[in-house]
Protein backbone atom coordinates (compact mmCIF):
# COMPACT_ATOMS: atom_id res chain seq x y z
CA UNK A 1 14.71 74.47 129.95
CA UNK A 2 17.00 75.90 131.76
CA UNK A 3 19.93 76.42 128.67
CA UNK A 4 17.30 78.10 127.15
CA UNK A 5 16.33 80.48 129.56
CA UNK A 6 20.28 81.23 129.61
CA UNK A 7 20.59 81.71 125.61
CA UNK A 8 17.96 84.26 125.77
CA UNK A 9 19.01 85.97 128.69
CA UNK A 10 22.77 86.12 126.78
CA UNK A 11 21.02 87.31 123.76
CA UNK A 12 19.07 90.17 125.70
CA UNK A 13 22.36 91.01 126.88
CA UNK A 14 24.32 91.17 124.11
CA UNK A 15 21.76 93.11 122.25
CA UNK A 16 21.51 96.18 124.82
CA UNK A 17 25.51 95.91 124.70
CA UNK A 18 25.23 96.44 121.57
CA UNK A 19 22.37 99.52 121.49
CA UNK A 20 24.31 100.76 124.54
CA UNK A 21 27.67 101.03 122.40
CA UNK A 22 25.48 101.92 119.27
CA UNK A 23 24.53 105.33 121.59
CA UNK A 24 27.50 105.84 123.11
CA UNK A 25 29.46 106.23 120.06
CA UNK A 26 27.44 108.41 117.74
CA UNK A 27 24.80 109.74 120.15
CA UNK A 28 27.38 111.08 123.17
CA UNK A 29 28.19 114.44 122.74
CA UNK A 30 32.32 113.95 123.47
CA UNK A 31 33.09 117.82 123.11
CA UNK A 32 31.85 121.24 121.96
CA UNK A 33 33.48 124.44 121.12
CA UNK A 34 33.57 127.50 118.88
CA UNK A 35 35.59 127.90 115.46
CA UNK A 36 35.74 130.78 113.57
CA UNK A 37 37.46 131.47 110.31
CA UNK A 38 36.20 132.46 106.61
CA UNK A 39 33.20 130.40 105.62
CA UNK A 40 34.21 128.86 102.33
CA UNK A 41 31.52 126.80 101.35
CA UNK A 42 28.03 125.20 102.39
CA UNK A 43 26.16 122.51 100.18
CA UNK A 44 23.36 119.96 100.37
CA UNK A 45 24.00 116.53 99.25
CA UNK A 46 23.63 113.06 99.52
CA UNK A 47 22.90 109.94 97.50
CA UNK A 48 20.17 108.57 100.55
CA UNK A 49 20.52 110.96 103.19
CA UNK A 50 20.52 114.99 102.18
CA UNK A 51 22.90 116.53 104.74
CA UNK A 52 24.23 119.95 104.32
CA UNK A 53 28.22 120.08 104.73
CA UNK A 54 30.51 122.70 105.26
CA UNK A 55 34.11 124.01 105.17
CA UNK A 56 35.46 127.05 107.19
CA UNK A 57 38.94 128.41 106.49
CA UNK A 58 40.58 129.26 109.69
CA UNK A 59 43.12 131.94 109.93
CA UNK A 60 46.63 131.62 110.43
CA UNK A 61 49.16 128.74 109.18
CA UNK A 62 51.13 126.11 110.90
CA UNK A 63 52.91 123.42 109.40
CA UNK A 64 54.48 120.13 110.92
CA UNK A 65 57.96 120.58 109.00
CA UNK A 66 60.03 123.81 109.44
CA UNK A 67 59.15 125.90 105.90
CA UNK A 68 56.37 124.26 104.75
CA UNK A 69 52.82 125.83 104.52
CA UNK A 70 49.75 124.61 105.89
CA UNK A 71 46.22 126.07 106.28
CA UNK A 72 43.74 125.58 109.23
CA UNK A 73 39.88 123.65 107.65
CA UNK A 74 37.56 122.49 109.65
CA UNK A 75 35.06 120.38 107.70
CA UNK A 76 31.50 120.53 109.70
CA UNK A 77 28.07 118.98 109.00
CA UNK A 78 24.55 121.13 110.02
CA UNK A 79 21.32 119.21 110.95
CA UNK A 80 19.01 122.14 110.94
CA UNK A 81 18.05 123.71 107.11
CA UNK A 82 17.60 127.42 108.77
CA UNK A 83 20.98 127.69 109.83
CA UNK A 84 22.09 125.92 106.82
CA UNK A 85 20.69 128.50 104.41
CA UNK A 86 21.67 131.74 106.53
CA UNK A 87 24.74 130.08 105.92
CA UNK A 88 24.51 129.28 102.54
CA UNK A 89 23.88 133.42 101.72
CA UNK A 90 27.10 134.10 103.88
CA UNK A 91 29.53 132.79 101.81
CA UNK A 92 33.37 134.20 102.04
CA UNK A 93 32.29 135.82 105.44
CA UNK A 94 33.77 135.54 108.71
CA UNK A 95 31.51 133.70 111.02
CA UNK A 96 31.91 132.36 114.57
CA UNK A 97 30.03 128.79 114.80
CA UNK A 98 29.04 127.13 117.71
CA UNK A 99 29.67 122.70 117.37
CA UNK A 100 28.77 119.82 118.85
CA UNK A 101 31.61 116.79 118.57
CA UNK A 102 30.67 113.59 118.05
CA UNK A 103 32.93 110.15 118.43
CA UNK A 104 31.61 108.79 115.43
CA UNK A 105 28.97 109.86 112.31
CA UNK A 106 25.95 108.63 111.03
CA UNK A 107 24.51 109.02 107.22
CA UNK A 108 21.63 110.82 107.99
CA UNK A 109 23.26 113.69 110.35
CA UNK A 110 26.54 114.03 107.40
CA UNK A 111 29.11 113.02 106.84
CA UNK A 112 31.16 114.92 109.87
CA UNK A 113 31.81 114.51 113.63
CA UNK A 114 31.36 117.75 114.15
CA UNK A 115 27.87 119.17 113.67
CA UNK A 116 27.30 123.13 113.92
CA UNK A 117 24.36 123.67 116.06
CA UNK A 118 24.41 127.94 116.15
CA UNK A 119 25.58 131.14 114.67
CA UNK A 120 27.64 133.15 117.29
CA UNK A 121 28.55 136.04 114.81
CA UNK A 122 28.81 136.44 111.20
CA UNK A 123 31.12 139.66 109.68
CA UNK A 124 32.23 141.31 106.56
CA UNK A 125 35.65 140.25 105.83
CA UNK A 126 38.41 143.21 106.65
């Protein structure tokens, strides 16, 4: 009786471990920030789960080796469809997006850690 009362109290434990961990990684918001850049591209897709991913073009260049070239992307996923289709008809814009940083991602939010939550600003480019 009583290595059976201990088997299912280690089983109860390890399970909410395990949801605890499970939350911690890809629920926790670990940072948040602003990027802005040229909007290159937004599509839906998905074999399962639809999500709508995106690539902004950040200006300026850096590279890790003296005369090479490298440009700034930061790949981003969006979970709501309004923002994704403003976005969508602002292609080759400059826009200013607000993110939320994840430590890990999930099929169903996309297929990036960093999920754009707002439009600050979007501008003509100069």
């Amino acid at each position: 009786m009583a290595m059976k009362k201990f088997l299912a109290y280690t089983i109860l434990i390890i399970v909410v471990g395990l949801i605890l961990f499970f939350l911690a990684r890809y629920y926790y918001v670990f940072g948040e920030g602003v990027k802005a850049g040229q909007l290159n591209y937004v599509v839906k897709k998905g074999y399962v789960f639809k999500t709508y991913e995106g690539k902004l073009i950040q200006s300026g260049f850096r590279a890790t080796t003296p005369g090479a070239v490298q440009s700034y992307e930061f790949e981003f996923s969006i979970e709501n469809k309004r923002i994704a289709d403003t976005l969508m008809l602002n292609s080759g814009k400059e826009v200013e997006l607000h993110y939320k940083e994840y430590l890990g991602s999930v099929p169903w939010r996309g297929y990036s850690e960093f999920i754009v939550d707002s439009i600050i600003s979007i501008h003509d480019v100069k």
